[in-house]
Each structure stands twice: as structure tokens, then as C-alpha cells.
Protein backbone atom coordinates (compact mmCIF):
# COMPACT_ATOMS: atom_id res chain seq x y z
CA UNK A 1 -18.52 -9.64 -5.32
CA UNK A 2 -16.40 -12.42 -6.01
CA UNK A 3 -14.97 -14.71 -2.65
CA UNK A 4 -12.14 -16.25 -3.24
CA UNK A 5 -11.48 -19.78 -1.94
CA UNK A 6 -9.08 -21.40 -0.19
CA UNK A 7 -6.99 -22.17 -3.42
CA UNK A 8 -7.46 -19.01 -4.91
CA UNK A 9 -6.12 -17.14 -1.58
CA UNK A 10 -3.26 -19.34 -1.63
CA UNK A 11 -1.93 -18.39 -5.11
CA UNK A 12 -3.34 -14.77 -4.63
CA UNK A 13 -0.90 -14.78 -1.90
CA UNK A 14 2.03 -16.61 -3.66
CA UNK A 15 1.99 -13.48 -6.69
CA UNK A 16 2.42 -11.15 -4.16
CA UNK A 17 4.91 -12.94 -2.82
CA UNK A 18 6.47 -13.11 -6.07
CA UNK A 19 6.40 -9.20 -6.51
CA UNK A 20 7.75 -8.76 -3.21
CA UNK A 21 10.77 -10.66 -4.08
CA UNK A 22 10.87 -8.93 -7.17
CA UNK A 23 11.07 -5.68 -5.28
CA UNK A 24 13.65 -6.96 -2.69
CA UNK A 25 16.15 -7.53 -5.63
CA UNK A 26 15.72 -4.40 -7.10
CA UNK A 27 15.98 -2.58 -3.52
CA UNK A 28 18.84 -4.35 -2.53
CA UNK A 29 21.01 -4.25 -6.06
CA UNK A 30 20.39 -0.07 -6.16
CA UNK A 31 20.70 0.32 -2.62
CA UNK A 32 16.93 1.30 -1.94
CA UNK A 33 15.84 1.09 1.72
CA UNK A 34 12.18 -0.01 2.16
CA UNK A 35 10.35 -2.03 5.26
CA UNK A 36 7.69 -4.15 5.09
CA UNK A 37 4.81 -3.19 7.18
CA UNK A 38 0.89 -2.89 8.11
CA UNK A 39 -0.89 -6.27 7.61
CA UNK A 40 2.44 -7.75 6.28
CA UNK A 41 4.71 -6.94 9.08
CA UNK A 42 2.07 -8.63 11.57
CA UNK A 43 2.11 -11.73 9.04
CA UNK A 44 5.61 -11.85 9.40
CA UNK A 45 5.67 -11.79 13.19
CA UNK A 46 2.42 -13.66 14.17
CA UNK A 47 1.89 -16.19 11.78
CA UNK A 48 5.49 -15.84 9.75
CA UNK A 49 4.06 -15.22 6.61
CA UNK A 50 0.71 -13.89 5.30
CA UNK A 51 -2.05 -13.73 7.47
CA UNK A 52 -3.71 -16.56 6.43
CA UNK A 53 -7.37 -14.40 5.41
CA UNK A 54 -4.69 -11.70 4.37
CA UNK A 55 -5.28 -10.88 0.27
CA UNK A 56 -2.53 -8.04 -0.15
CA UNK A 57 1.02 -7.03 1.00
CA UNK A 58 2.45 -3.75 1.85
CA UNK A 59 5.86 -2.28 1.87
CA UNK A 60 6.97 1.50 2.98
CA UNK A 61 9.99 3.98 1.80
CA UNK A 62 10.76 7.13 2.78
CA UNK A 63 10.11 9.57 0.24
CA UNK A 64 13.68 9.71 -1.01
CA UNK A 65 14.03 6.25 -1.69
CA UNK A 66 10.30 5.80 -3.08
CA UNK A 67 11.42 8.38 -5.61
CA UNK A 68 14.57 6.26 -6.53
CA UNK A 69 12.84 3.02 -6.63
CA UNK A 70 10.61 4.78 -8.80
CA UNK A 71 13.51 5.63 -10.96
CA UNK A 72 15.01 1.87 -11.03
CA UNK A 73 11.64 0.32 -12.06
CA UNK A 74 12.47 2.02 -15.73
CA UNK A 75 15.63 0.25 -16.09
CA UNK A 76 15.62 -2.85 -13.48
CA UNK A 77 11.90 -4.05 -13.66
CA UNK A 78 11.21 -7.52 -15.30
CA UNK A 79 8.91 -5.95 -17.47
CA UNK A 80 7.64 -9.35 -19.00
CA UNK A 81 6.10 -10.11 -15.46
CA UNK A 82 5.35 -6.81 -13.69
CA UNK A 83 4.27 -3.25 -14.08
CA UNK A 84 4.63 -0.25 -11.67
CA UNK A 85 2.01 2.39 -11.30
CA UNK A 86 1.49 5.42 -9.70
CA UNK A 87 -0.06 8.97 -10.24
CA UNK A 88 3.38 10.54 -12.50
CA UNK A 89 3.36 7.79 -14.97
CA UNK A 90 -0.15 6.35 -15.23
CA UNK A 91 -2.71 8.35 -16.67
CA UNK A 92 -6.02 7.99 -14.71
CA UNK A 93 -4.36 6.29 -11.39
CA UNK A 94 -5.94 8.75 -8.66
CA UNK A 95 -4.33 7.58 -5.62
CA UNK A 96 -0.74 8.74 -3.84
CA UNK A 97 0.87 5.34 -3.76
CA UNK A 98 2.57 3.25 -6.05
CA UNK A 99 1.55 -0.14 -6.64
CA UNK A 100 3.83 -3.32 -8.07
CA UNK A 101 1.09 -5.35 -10.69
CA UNK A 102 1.31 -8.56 -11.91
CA UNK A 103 1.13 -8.84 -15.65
CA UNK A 104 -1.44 -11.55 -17.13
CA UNK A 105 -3.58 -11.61 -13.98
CA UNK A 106 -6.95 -9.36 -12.85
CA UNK A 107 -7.34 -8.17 -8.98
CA UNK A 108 -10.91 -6.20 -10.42
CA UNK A 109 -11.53 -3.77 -7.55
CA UNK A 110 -15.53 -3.38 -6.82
CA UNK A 111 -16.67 -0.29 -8.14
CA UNK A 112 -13.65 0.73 -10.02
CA UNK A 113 -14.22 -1.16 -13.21
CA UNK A 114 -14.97 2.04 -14.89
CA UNK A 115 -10.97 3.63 -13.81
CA UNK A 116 -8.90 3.75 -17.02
CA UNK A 117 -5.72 2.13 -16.17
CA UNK A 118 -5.10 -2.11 -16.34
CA UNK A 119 -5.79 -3.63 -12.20
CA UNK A 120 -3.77 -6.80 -12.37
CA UNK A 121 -2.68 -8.31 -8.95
CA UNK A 122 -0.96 -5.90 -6.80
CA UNK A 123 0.74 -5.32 -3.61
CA UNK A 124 1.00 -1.37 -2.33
CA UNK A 125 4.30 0.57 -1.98
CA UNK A 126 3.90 3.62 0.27
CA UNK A 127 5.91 6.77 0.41
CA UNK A 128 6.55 8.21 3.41
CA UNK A 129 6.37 11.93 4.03
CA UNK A 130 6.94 13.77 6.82
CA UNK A 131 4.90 15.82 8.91
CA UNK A 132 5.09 18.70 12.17
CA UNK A 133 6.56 17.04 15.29
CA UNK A 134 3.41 18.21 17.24
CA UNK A 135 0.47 16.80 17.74
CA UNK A 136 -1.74 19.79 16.35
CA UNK A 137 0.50 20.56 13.43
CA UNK A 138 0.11 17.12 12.02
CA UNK A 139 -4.10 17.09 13.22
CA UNK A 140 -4.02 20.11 10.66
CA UNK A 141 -2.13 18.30 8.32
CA UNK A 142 -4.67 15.60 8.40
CA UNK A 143 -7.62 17.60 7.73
CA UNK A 144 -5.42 18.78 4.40
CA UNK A 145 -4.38 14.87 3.93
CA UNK A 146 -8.85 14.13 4.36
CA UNK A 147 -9.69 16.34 1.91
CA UNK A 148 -7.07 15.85 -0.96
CA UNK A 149 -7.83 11.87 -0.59
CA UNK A 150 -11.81 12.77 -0.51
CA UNK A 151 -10.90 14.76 -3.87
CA UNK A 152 -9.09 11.71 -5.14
CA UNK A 153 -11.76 8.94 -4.10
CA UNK A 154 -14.67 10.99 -5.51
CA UNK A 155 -14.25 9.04 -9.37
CA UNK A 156 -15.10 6.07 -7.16
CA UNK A 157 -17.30 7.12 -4.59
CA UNK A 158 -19.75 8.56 -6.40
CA UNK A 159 -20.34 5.35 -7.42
CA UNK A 160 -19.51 3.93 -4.08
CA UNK A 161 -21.05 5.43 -1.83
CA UNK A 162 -23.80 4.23 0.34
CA UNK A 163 -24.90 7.59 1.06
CA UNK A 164 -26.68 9.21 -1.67
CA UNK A 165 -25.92 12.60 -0.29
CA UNK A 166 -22.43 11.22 0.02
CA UNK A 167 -22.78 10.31 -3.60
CA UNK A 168 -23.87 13.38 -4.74
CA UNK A 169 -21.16 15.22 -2.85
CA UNK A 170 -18.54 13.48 -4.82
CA UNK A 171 -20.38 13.60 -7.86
CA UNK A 172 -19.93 17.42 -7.49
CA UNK A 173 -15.82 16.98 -6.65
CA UNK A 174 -15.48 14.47 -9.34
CA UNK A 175 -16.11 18.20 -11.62
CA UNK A 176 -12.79 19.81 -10.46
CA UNK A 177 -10.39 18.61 -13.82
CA UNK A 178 -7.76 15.66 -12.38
CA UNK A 179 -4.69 17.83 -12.78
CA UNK A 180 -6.03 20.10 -10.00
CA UNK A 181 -6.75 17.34 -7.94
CA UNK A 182 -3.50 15.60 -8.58
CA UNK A 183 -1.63 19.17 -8.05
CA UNK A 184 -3.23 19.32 -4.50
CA UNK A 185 -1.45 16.44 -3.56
CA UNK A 186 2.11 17.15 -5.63
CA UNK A 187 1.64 20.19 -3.15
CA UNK A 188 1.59 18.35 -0.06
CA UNK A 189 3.99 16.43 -0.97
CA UNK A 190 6.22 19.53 -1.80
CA UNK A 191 5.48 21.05 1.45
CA UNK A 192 6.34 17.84 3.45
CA UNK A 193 10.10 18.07 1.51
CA UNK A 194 10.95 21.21 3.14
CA UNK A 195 10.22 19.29 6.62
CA UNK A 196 13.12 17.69 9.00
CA UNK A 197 11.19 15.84 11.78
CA UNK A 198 11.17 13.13 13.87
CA UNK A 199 7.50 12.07 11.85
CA UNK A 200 6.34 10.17 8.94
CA UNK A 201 2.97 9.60 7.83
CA UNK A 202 1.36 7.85 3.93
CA UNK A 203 -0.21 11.29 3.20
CA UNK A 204 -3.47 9.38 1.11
CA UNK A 205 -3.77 6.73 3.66
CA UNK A 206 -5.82 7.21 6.88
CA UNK A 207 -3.81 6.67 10.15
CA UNK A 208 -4.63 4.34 12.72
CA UNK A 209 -5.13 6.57 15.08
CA UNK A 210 -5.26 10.41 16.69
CA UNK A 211 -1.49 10.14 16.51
CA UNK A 212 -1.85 11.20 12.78
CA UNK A 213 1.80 10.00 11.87
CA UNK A 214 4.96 7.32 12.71
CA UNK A 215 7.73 7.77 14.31
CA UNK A 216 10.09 8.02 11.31
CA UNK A 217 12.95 5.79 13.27
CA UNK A 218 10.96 2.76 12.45
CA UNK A 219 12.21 3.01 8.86
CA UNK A 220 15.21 4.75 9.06
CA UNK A 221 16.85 0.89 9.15
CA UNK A 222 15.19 -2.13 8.94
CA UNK A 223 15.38 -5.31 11.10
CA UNK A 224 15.38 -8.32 9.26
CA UNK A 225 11.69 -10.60 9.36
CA UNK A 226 11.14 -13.92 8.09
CA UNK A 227 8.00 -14.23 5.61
CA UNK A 228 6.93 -17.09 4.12
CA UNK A 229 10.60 -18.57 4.32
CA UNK A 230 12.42 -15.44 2.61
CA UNK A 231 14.41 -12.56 4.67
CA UNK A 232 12.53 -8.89 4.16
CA UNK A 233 13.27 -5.89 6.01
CA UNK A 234 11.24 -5.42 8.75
CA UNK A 235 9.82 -2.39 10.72
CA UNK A 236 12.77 -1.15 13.48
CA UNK A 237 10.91 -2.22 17.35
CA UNK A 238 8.23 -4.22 15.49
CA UNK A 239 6.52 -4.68 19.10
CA UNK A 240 6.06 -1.16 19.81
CA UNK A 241 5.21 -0.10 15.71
CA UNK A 242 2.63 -3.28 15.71
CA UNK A 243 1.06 -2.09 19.36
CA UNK A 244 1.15 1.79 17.80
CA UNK A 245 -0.68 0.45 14.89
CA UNK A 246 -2.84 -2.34 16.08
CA UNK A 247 -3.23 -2.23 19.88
CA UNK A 248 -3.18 -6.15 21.06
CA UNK A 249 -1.91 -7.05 17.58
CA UNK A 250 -1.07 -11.08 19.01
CA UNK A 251 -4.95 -11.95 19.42
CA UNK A 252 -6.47 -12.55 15.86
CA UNK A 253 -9.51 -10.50 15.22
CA UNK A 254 -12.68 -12.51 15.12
CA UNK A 255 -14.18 -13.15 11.89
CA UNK A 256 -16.63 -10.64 11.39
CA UNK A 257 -13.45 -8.19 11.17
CA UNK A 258 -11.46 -10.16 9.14
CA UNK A 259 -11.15 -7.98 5.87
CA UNK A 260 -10.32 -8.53 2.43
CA UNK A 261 -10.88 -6.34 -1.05
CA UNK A 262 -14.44 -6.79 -2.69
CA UNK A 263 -13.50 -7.72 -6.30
CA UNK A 264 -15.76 -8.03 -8.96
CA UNK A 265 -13.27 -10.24 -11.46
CA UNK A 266 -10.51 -12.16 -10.92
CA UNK A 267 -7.83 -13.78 -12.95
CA UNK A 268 -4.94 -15.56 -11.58
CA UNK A 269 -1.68 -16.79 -12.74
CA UNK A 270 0.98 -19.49 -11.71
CA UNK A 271 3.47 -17.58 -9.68
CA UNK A 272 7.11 -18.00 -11.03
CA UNK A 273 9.07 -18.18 -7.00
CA UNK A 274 11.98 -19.74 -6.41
CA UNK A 275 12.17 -23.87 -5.02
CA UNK A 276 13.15 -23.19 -1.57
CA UNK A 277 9.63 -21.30 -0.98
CA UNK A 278 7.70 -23.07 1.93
CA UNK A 279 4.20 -24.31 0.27
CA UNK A 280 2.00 -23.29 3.30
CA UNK A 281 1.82 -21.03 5.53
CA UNK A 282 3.41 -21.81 9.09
């Protein structure tokens, strides 16, 4: 595994940036709503910009407006920089989020060499779907989400995997063809459409806690957040999203649980931001 220094970090960091803002211009010329949240959202408020071990951003949108944004990357992308993936346009791409990828750079995920699709740099766009308002219809929802993701991860885990009979488990799910996998999660995705509730969850993203969703008013508006000198939309009542999320999100985690992405190749390339950008983090 590669570990990146303090340099390398630092312009890590600064291409993400640079896709972020790439994103904000395309959201905000077609009208898209998004938020940034997770790990980036507690940058914003605790350090006001990327938490300084932090290698990745994240932004969320409500499956309407992931579905448009997906739309405007065909016609509004700067395609000589950037390149949007996700599981309806990328042949091999197993999981049920989009990501925003640097052209001319490497992010090499550990283990995942062998996936058939180019990994530059990337920060993660998340669709939101919605889920039952109660707290056992979205536990069974869940155990539906656990599975389909399990299906998903197995061309990775079974190479992965620390367990050999955790191995051989995914070796054995790796079997069923990738359209049927894929069409387990087009059908989660179709059943969360016909939903109207007050709950949001990433369906192939584990949630932080028993909760098993968000409350869907943190993203239905934004609240503006300063990162790394430049205006995003934030997460509506970041104190109480950050506390759902992260519990006593102000205290810094000590080292040992400080985590970053195990790469196993990296290539880098000199971010293209504009001159008002604040060179370190605050």
C-alpha cells in the first residue's frame, strides 16, 4: 500500500477540490440541488476545509436531481479534465454511486486493480433514495440494501477478504452474471421511487447507525458552508446531521482511527483552481 505524504495529501486534496468546483458550476447553471456531506461537511465546519488526514470528498442529491446531474454531465462536463462514472454508463463499475474522476491522474484502489474501468482521482456523488418512515420498514430495507451491496463487493472481496470462508463465499456470488446483480439494485431503486417519506438513505452505503436512513429535510435545501475558501451547499441543521452521523463530531478521532483509502498506485496532477483559493488549510 502506498502512504501518501504530506505533499501528496495536499494536492490529492486540491483535485478534489477542483472537481467539486467543477460540480458546483454545473449544479448551479442547470439548477441541480446537491449538499455536501459525510467527512466533507465536518471539514467544512471543524476545520473549514478538508480534514487535514481527509483523502476524499463527498457530495449527496436526491434521486431526482442525481438523475439530472447525470443528464448534464453529457453536455456540460469539461470533458478534457473530468469523467463521470456510474453503473448505467460504465461497463464493469459495480457500485450504486456515481463518482466525478480526474483525467490524467491514478487513485489505484487496493485490491481492485483487476476492475475494468480507468480509477483516476475521484470524489463520490451519492443518490439519495428514500425509504419506510418506520424504524422496522427501513431495518428490512437494510437487510435488502446488505445483500445487494454484498452481491456487488463480491468481484473485490473475493480477493479482499481476510476471511477465507468469506472469500470463498464471494467467490461463489461473484458466479451470478453482473446484469442480475446490477438489476437487483435498479430494483431497489425502482421500489424506493414509488415512496413519499420523510427518509433518505445511499442504498449501497452502510449507515452510521440502527437509524438505517436521514431525515430527508437535511437536503431538501442547503445552507451555505465555507470550504477551503469557496461557498458549497451545506447539509440543512449541520449540528444535529453531524451529531446523527458522528456522535461528538468536534473532538478529532485519535490516530489509530484516522482513515484513508489503501492504494496500490498513485499518479497525481497539478490541479487547475482558481487564484483566490487559500493554499492551506485553516
Amino acid at each position: 500500500m502506498i502512504e501518501l505524504n504530506g505533499q501528496e495529501l495536499r494536492t490529492l486534496q486540491l483535485i478534489e477540490l477542483e472537481m467539486l468546483l467543477e460540480l458546483d458550476r454545473i449544479c448551479r447553471k442547470c439548477g441541480i440541488r446537491y449538499n455536501i456531506i459525510a467527512g466533507t461537511m465536518l471539514g467544512a465546519v471543524r476545520h473549514g476545509g478538508f480534514i487535514p488526514w481527509d483523502d476524499d470528498a463527498d457530495v449527496a442529491m436526491l434521486r431526482s436531481e442525481y438523475d439530472r446531474f447525470r443528464k448534464a454531465c453529457r453536455t456540460e462536463l469539461d470533458t478534457k479534465r473530468f469523467y463521470f462514472q456510474d453503473h448505467c454508463v460504465t461497463p464493469g463499475y459495480r457500485w450504486g454511486y456515481g463518482k466525478l474522476r480526474r483525467r490524467d491522474t491514478l487513485f489505484l484502489r487496493e485490491h481492485q486493480e483487476h476492475m475494468p474501468y480507468e480509477q483516476g482521482v475521484f470524489i463520490d456523488i451519492f443518490p439519495l433514495d428514500a425509504v419506510p418512515d418506520t424504524r422496522l420498514g427501513r431495518t428490512l430495507v437494510n437487510a435488502e440494501c446488505f445483500f445487494v451491496r454484498k452481491l456487488l463487493w463480491s468481484r473485490v472481496g473475493k480477493i479482499a477478504d481476510k476471511n477465507p470462508a468469506k472469500r470463498a463465499l464471494y467467490m461463489l456470488m461473484d458466479r451470478i452474471p453482473e446484469n442480475r446483480a446490477l438489476r437487483c439494485l435498479d430494483q431497489l431503486i425502482s421500489a424506493a421511487s414509488r415512496r413519499d417519506t420523510a427518509w433518505v438513505r445511499i442504498l449501497m452505503f452502510p449507515t452510521p447507525n440502527r437509524e438505517y436512513g436521514y431525515r430527508k429535510r437535511w437536503y431538501d435545501s442547503a445552507e451555505e458552508a465555507l470550504f477551503e475558501s469557496f461557498s458549497f451547499p451545506g447539509v440543512v441543521d449541520a449540528d444535529k446531521y453531524l451529531r446523527f452521523k458522528f456522535g461528538d463530531y468536534l473532538t478529532p478521532p485519535p490516530p489509530a482511527r484516522r482513515k484513508i483509502h489503501p492504494v496500490s498506485a498513485l499518479r497525481l496532477t497539478e490541479p487547475v483552481l482558481p487564484e483566490r483559493l487559500t493554499e492551506t488549510n485553516p
